[in-house]
Protein backbone atom coordinates (compact mmCIF):
# COMPACT_ATOMS: atom_id res chain seq x y z
CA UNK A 1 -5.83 3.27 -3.76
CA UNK A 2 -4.33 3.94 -7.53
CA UNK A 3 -0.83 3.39 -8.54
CA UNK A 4 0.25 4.41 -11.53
CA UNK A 5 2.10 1.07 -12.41
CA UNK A 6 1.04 -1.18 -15.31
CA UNK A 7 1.72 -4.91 -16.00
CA UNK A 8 0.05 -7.61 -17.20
CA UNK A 9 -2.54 -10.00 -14.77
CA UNK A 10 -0.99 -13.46 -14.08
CA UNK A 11 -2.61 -15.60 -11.27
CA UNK A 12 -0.30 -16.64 -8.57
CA UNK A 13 -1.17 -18.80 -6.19
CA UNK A 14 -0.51 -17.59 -2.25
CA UNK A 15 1.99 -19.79 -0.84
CA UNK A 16 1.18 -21.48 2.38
CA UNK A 17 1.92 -19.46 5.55
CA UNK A 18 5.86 -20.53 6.70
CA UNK A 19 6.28 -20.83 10.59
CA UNK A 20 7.59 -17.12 10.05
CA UNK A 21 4.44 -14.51 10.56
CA UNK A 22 5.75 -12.06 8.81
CA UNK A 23 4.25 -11.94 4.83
CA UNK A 24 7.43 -12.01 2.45
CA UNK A 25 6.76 -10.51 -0.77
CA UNK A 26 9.37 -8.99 -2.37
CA UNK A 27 11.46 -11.18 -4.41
CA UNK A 28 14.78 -10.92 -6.76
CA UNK A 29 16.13 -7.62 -5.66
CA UNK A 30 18.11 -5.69 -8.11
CA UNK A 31 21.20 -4.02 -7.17
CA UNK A 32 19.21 -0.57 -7.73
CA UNK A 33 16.78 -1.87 -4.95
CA UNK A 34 19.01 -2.76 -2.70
CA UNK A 35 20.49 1.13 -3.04
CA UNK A 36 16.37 2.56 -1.82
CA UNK A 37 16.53 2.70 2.01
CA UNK A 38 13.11 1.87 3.46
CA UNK A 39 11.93 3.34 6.85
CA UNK A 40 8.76 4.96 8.02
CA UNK A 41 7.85 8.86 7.59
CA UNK A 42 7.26 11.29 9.81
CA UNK A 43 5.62 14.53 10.25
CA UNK A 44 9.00 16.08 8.34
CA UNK A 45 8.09 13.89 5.64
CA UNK A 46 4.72 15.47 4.93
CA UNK A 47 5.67 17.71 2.14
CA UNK A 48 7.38 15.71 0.16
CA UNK A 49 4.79 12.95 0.45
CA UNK A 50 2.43 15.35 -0.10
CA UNK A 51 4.34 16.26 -3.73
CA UNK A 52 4.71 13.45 -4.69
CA UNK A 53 1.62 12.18 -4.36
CA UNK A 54 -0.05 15.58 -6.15
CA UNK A 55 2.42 14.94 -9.06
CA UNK A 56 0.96 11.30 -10.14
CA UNK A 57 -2.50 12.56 -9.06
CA UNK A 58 -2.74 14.47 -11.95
CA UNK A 59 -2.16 11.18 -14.58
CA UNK A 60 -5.38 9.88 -13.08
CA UNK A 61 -4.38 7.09 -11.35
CA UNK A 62 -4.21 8.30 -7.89
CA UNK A 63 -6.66 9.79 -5.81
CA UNK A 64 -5.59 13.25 -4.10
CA UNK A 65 -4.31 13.88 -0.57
CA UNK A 66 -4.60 16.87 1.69
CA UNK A 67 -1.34 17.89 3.13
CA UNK A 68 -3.19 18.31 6.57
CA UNK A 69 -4.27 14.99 6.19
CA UNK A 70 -0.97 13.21 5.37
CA UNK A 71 0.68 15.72 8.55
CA UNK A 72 -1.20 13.55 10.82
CA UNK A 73 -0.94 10.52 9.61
CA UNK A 74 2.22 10.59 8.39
CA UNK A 75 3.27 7.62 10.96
CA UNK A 76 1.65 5.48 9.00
CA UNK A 77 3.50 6.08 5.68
CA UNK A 78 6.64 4.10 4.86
CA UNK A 79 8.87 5.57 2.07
CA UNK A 80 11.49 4.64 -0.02
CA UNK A 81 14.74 6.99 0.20
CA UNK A 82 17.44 7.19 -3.03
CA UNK A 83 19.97 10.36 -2.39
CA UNK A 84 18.21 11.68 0.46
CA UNK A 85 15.49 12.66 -1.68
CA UNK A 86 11.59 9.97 -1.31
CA UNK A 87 11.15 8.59 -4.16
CA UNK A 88 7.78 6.21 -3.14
CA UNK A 89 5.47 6.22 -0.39
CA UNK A 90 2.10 4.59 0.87
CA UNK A 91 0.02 4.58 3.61
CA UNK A 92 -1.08 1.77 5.63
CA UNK A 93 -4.56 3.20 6.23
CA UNK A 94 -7.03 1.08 8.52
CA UNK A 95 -10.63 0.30 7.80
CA UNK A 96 -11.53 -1.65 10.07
CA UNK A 97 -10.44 -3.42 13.16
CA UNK A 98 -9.62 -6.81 10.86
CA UNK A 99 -8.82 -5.28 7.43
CA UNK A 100 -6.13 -2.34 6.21
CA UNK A 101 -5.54 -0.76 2.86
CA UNK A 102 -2.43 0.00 0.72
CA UNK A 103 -2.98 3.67 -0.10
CA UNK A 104 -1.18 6.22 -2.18
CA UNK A 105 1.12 3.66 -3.22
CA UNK A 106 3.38 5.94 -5.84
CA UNK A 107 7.30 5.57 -6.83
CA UNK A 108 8.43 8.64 -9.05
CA UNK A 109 8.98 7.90 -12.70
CA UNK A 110 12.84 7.67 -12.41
CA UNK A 111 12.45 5.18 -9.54
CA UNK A 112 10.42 2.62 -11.15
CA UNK A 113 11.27 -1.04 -11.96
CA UNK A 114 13.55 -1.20 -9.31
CA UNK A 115 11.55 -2.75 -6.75
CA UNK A 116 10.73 -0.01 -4.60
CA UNK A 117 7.25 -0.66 -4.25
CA UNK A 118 7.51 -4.12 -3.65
CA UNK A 119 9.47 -3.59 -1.05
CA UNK A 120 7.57 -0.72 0.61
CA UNK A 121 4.35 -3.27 0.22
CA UNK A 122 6.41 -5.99 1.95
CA UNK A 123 7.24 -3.15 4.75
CA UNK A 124 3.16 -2.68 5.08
CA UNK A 125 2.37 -6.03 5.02
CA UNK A 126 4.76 -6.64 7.97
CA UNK A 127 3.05 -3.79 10.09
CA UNK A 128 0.10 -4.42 9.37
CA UNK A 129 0.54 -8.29 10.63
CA UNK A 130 2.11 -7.24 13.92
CA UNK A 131 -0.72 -4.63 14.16
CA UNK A 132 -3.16 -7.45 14.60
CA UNK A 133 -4.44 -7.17 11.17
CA UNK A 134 -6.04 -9.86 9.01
CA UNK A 135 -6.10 -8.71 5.60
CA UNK A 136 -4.31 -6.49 4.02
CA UNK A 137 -6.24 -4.81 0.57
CA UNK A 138 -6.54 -1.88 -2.39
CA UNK A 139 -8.06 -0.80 -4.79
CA UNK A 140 -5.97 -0.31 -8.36
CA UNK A 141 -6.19 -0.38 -11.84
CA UNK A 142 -3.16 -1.97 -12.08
CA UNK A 143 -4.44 -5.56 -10.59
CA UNK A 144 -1.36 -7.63 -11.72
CA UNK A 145 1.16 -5.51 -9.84
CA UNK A 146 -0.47 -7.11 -7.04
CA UNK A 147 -0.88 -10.06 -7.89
CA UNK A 148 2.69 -10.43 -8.49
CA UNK A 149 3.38 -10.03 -4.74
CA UNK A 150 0.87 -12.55 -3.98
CA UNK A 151 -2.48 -10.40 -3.69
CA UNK A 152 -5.75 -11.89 -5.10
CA UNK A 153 -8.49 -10.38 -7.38
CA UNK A 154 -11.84 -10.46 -5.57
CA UNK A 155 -15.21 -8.62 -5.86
CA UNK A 156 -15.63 -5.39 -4.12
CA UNK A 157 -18.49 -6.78 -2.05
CA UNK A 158 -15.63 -8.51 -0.37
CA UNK A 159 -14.33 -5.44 1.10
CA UNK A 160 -17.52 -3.57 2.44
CA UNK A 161 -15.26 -1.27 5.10
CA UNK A 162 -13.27 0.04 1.50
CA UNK A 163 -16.71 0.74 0.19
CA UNK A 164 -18.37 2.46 3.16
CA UNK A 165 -15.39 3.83 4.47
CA UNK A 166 -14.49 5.66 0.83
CA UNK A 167 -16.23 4.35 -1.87
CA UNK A 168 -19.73 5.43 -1.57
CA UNK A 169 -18.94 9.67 -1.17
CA UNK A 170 -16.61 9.35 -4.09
CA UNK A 171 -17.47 10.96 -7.43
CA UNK A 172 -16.19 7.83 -9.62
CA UNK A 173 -18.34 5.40 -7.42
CA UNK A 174 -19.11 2.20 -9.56
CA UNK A 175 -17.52 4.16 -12.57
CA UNK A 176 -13.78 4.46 -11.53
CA UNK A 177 -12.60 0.63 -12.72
CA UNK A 178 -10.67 0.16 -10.53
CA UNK A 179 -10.03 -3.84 -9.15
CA UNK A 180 -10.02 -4.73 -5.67
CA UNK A 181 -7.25 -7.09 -4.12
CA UNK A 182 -6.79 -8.58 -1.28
CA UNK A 183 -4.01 -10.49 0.71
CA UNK A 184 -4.56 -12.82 3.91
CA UNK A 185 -2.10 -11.78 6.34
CA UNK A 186 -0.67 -14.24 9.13
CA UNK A 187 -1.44 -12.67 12.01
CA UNK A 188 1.88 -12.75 14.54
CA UNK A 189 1.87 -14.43 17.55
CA UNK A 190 2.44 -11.55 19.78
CA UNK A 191 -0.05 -9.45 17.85
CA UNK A 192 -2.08 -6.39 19.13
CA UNK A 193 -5.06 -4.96 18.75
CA UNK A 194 -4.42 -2.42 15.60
CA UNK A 195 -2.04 0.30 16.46
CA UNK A 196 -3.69 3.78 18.00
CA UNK A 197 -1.15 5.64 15.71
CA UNK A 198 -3.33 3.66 12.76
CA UNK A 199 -6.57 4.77 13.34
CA UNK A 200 -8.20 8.11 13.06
């Protein structure tokens, strides 16, 4: 996962899990924020994920997606609408049965230090805890956006699905320097097994 966003690495502790299960992230909401309307894609969507995503691809910060691919999966997405127009996206993409991965995270340019992303990565977080999910990681080079909302720095060897599931066919493998980061999710009590929509 690569997001073009940059900001300095300060450790923050995770707070202890409240009686709530859902995680909280996002914090301080600007007015501009509260103007983004968050809800999940669908298939409709699939274009205009797709250009956006193709756009910041080409800064080298985000990896590539197939339209095809984000067509199917586009249930998984959540986006962040401004004037009827998406102006962020990412994908909560499974990789195992216990862990998920914030993918294609990307706001446009324009759209940026609003908090838009935070709030799409709260959104995730959320689903991915009702899913049944236990962790919720990615892969960046922008570490301390992350751990703003709470995520930690760990080795890669701590995510082995990221690495088998990705890492290992990719052209930058071991060379991309990229962090990993990962976030314990509390699971919700009424929890499922992962959603079928999520898999695949």
């Amino acid at each position: 996962m690569r997001t073009a966003h940059a900001t300095a690495v300060q450790i923050i502790r995770p707070r202890r899990p409240s009686a709530s299960p859902r995680p909280t992230l996002a914090k301080g909401r600007t007015r501009a924020a509260r103007t983004l309307a968050i809800r999940a894609a669908t298939s409709h969507d699939a274009d205009a994920i797709y250009g956006l995503i193709a756009e910041h691809a080409v800064e080298g910060h985000l990896l590539p997606r197939r339209l095809e691919e984000i067509a199917v999966h586009a249930s998984r997405f959540v986006v962040a609408i401004r004037g009827g127009h998406i102006v962020a996206c990412a994908d909560l993409a499974p990789l195992s049965r216990r862990v998920a991965e914030v993918r294609s995270l990307v706001v446009r340019d324009d759209a940026r230090s609003n908090g838009g992303g935070r709030r799409i990565v709260d959104e995730l977080a959320r689903r991915a805890s009702e899913s049944g999910f236990e962790t919720l990681c990615a892969l960046t080079h922008a570490a301390g956006y992350f751990v703003h909302m709470g995520f930690s720095i760990v080795p890669h060897a701590w995510l082995p699905e990221k690495i088998e599931a990705d890492c290992r066919s990719c052209a930058q493998f071991r060379t991309c320097g990229q962090y990993a980061v990962m976030l314990p999710l509390v699971r919700a009590h009424h929890a499922c097994v992962p959603l079928t929509s999520l898999h695949g």
